[in-house]
N, C-alpha and C. Protein backbone atom coordinates (compact mmCIF):
# COMPACT_ATOMS: atom_id res chain seq x y z
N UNK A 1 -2.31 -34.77 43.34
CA UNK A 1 -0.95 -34.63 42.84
C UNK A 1 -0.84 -35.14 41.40
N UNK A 2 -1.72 -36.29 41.25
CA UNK A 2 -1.42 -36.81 39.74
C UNK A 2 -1.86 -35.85 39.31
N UNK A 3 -3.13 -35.25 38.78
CA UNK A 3 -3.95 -33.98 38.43
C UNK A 3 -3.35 -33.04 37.71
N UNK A 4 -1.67 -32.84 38.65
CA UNK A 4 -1.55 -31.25 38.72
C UNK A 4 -0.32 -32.08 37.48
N UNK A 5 0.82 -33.11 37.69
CA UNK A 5 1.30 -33.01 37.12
C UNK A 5 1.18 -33.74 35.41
N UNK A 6 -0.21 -34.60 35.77
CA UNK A 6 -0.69 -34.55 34.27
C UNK A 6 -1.07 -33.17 33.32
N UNK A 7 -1.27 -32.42 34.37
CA UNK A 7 -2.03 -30.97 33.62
C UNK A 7 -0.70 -30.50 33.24
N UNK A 8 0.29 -30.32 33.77
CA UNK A 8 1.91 -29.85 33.60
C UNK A 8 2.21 -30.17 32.42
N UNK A 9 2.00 -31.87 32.66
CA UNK A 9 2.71 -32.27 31.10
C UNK A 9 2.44 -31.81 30.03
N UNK A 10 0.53 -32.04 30.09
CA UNK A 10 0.30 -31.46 28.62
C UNK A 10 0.35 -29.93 28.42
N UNK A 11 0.75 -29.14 29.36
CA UNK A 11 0.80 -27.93 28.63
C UNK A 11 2.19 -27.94 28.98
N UNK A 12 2.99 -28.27 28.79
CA UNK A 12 4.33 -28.15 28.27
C UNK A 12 4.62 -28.90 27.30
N UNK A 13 4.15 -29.94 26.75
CA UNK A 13 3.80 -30.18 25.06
C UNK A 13 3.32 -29.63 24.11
N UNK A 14 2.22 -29.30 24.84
CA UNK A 14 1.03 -28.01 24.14
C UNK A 14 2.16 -26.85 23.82
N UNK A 15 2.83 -26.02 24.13
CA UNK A 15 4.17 -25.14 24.54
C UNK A 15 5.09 -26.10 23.31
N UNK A 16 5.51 -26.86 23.55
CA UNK A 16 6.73 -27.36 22.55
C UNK A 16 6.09 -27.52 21.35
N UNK A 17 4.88 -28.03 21.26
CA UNK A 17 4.48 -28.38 19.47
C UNK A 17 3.94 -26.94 18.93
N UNK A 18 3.77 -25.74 19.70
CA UNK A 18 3.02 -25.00 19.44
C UNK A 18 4.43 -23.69 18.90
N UNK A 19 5.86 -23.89 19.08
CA UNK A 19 6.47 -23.24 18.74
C UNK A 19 7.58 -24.02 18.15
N UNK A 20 7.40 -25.43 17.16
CA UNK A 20 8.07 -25.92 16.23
C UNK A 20 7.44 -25.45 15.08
N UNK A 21 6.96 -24.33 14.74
CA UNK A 21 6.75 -24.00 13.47
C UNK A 21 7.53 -22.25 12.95
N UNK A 22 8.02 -22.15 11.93
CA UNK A 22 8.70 -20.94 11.86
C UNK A 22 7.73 -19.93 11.67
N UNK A 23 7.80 -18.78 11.95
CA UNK A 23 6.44 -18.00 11.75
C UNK A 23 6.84 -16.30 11.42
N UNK A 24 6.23 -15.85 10.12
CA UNK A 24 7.38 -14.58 9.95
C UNK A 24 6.93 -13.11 11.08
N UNK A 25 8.37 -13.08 11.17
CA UNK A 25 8.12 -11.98 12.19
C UNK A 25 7.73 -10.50 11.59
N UNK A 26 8.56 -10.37 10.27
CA UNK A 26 8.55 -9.27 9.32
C UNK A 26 8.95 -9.46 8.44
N UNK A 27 8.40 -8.26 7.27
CA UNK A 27 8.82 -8.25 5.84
C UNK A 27 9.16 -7.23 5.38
N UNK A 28 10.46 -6.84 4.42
CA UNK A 28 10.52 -5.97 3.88
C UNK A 28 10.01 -6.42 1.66
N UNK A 29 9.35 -5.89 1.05
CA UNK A 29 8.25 -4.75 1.77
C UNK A 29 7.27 -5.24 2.99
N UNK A 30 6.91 -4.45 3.78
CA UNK A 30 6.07 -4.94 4.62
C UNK A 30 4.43 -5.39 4.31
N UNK A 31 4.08 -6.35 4.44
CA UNK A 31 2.65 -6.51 3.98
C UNK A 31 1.55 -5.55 4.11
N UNK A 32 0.84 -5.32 2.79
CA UNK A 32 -0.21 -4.30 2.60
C UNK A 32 0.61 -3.04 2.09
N UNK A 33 1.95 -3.14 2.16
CA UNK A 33 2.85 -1.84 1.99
C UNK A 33 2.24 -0.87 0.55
N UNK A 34 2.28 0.07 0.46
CA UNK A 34 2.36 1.28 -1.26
C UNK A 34 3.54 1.61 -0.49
N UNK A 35 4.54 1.03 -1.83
CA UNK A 35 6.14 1.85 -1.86
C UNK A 35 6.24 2.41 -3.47
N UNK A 36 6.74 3.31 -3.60
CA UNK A 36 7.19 4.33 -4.52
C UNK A 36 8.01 3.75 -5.28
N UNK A 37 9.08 3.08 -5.18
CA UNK A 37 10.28 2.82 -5.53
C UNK A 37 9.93 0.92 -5.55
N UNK A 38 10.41 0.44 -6.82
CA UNK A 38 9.52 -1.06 -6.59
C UNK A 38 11.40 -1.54 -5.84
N UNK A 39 10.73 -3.01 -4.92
CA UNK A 39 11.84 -3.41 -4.34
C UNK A 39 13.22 -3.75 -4.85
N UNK A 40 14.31 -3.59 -5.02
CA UNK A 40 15.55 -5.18 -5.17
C UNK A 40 15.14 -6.39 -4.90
N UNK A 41 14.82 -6.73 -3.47
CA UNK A 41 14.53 -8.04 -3.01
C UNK A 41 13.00 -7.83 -1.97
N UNK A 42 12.41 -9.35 -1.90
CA UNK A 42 11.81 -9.29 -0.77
C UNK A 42 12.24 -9.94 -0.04
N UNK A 43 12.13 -9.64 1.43
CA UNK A 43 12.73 -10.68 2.69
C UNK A 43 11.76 -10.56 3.70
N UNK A 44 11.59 -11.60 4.22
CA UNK A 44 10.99 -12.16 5.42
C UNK A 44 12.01 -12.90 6.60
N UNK A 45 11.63 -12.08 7.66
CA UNK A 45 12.44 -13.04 8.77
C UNK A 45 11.08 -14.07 9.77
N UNK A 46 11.69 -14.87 10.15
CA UNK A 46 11.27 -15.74 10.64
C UNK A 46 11.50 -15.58 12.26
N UNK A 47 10.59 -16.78 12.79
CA UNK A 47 10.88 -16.79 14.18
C UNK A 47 11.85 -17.42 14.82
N UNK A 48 12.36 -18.30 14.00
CA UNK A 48 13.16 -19.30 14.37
C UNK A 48 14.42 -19.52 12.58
N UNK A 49 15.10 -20.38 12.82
CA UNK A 49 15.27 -21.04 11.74
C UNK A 49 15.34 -21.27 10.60
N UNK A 50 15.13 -21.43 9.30
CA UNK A 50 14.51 -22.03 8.18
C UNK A 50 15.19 -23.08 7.50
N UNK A 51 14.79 -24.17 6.58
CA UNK A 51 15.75 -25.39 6.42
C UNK A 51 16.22 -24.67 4.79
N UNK A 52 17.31 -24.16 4.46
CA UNK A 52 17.21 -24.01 3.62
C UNK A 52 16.78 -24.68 1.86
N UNK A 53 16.88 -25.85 2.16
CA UNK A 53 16.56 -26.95 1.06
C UNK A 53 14.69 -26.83 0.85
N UNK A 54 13.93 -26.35 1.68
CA UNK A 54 12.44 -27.04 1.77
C UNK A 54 11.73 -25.07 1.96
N UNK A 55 12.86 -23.97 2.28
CA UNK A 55 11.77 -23.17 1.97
C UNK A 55 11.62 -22.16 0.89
N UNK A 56 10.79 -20.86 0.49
CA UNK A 56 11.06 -20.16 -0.63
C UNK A 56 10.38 -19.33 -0.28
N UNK A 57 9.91 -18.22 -1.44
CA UNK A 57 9.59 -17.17 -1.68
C UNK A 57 9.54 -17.10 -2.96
N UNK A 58 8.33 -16.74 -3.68
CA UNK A 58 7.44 -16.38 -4.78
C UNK A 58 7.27 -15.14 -5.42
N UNK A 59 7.51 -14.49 -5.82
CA UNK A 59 6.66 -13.01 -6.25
C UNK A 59 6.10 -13.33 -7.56
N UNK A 60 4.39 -12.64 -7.48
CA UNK A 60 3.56 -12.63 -8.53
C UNK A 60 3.28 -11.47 -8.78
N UNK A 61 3.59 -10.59 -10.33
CA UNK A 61 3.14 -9.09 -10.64
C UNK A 61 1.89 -8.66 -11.03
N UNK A 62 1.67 -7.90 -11.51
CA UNK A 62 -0.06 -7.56 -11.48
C UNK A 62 -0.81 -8.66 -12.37
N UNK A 63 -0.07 -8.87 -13.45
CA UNK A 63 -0.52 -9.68 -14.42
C UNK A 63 -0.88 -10.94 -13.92
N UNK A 64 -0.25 -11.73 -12.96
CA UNK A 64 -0.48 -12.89 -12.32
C UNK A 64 1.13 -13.94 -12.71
N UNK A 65 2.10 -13.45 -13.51
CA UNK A 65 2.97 -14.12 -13.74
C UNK A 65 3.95 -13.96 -12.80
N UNK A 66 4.90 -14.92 -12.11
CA UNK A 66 5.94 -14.93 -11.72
C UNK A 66 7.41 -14.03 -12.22
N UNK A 67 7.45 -12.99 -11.41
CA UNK A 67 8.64 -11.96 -11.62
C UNK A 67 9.79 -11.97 -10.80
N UNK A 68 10.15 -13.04 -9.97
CA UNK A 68 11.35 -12.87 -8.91
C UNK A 68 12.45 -13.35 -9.81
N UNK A 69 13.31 -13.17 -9.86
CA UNK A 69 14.35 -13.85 -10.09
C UNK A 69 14.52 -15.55 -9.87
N UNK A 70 13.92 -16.10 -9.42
CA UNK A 70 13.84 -17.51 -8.81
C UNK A 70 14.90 -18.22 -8.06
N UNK A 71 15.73 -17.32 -7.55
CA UNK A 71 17.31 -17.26 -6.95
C UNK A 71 16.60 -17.44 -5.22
N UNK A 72 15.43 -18.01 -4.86
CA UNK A 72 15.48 -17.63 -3.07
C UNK A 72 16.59 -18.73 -2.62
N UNK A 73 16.16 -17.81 -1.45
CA UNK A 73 17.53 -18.30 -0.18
C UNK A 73 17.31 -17.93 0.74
N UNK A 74 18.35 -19.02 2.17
CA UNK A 74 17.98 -18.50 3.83
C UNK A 74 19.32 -17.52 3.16
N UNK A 75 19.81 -16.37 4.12
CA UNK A 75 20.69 -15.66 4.16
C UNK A 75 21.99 -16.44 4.62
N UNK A 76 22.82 -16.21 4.16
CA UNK A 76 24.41 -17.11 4.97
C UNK A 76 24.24 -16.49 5.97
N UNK A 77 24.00 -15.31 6.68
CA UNK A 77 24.69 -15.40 7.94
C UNK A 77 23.39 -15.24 8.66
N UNK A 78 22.47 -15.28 8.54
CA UNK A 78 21.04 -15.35 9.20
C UNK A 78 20.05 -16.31 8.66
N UNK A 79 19.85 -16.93 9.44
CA UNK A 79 18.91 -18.40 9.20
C UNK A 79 18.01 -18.36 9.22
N UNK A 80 17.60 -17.23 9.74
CA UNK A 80 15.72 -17.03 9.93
C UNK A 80 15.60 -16.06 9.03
N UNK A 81 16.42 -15.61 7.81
CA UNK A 81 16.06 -14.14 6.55
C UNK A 81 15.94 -15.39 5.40
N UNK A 82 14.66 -15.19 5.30
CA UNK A 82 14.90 -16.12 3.57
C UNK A 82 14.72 -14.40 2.49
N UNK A 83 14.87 -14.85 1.41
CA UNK A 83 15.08 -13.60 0.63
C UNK A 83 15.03 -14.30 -0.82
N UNK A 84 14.58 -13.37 -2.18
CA UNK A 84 14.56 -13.34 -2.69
C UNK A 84 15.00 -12.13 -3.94
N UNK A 85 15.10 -11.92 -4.98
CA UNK A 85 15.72 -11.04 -5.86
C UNK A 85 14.45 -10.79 -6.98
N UNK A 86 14.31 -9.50 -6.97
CA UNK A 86 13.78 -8.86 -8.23
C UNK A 86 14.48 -8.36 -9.19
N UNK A 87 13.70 -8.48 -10.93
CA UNK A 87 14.60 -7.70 -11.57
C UNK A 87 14.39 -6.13 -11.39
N UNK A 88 15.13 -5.10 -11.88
CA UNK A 88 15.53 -3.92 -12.03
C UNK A 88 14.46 -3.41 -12.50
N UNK A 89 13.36 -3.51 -13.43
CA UNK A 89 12.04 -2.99 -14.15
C UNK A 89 10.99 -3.88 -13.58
N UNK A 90 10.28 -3.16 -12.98
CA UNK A 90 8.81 -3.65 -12.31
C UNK A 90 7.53 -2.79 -12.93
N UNK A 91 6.64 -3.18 -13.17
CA UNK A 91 5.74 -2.12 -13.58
C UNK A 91 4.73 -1.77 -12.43
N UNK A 92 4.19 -0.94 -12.08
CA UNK A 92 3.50 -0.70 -11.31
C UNK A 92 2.22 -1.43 -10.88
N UNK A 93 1.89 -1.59 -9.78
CA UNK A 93 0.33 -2.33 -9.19
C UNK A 93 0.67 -3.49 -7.95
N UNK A 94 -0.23 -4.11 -8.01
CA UNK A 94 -0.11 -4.80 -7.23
C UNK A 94 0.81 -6.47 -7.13
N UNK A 95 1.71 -6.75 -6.23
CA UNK A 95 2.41 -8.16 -6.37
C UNK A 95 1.80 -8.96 -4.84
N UNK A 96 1.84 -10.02 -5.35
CA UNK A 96 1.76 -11.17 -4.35
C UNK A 96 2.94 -12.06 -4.12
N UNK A 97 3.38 -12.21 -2.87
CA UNK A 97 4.26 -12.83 -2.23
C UNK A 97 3.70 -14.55 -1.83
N UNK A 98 4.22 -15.34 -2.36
CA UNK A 98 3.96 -16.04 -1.47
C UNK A 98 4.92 -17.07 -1.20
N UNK A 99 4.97 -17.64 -0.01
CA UNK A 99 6.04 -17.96 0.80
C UNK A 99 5.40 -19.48 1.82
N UNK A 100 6.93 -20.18 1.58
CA UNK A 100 6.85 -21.06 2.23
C UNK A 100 8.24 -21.45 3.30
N UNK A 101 7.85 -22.28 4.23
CA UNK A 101 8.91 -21.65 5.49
C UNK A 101 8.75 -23.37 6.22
N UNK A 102 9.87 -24.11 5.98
CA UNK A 102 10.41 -25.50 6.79
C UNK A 102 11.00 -25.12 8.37
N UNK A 103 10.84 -25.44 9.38
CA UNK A 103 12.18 -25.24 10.33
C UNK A 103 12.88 -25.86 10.82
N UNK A 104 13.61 -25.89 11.08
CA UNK A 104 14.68 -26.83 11.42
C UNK A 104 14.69 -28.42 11.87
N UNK A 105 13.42 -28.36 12.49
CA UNK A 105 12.45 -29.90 12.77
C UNK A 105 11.81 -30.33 12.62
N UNK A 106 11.24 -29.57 11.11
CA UNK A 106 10.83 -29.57 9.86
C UNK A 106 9.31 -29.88 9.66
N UNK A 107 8.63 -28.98 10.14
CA UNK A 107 7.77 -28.11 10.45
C UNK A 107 7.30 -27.08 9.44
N UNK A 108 6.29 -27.41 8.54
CA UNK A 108 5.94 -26.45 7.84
C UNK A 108 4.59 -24.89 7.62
N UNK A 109 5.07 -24.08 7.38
CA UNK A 109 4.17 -22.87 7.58
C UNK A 109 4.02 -22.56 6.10
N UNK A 110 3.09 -21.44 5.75
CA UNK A 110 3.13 -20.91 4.14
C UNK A 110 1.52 -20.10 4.37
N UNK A 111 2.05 -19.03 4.05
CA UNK A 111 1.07 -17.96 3.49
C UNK A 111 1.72 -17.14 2.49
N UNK A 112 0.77 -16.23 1.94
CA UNK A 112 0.65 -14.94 1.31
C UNK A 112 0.58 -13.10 1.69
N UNK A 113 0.61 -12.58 0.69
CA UNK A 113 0.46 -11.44 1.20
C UNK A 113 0.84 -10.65 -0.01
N UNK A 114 0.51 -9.07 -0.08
CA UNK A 114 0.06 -8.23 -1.16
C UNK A 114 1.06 -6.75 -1.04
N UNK A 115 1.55 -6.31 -1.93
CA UNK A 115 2.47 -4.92 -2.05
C UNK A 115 1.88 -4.44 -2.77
N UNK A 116 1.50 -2.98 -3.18
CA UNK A 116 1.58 -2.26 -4.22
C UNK A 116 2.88 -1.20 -4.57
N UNK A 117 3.42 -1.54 -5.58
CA UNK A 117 4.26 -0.34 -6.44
C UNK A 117 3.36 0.64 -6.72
N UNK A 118 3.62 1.93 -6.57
CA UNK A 118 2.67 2.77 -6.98
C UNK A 118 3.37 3.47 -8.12
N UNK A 119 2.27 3.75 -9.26
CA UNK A 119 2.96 4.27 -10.53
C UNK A 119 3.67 5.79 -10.40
């Protein structure tokens, strides 16, 4: 009996620490994407959450310089959309996203990922 409910415990910890981290569910553009038309914004939703004070979003253009607007944000009415703003003229090739993501119990995640604008 002890056995079973020591084994319980830890995998229902295992279970709780293993889904305090926010984790993106999707992106518009979607990663690896060739879109025609370069974006307005990029957004990522999350699995959960995000703290708005501790997370962001990056965009890097072909050149390697920073092109977002530097305006990110969780969405007001959705907590798990962080988002960001591009300007209006993008030049074509490849951008890198990269992104960082707090959650609510402040828990941190952060990767990357790649778009091409196609000329």
């Amino acid at each position: 009996m002890k056995t079973r409910i020591s084994f319980l415990i830890v995998v229902l910890c295992c279970c709780t620490w293993g889904s305090a981290h926010a984790r993106p569910e999707r992106s518009e553009p979607k990663v690896g994407a060739e879109i025609a038309k370069p974006p307005a914004t990029v957004r990522i939703w999350f699995d959960e959450e995000v703290d708005p004070a501790m997370s962001w979003i990056q965009v890097f253009g072909p050149d390697g310089k920073e092109v977002d607007k530097k305006d990110s944000h969780v969405d007001a009415k959705d907590k798990k959309l962080l988002i960001v703003s591009m300007p209006e003229r993008k030049s074509p090739g490849t951008y890198e996203v990269k992104w960082q993501a707090y959650c609510v119990e402040g828990h941190r995640t952060h990767d990357q990922f790649k778009f091409v604008v196609k000329p």
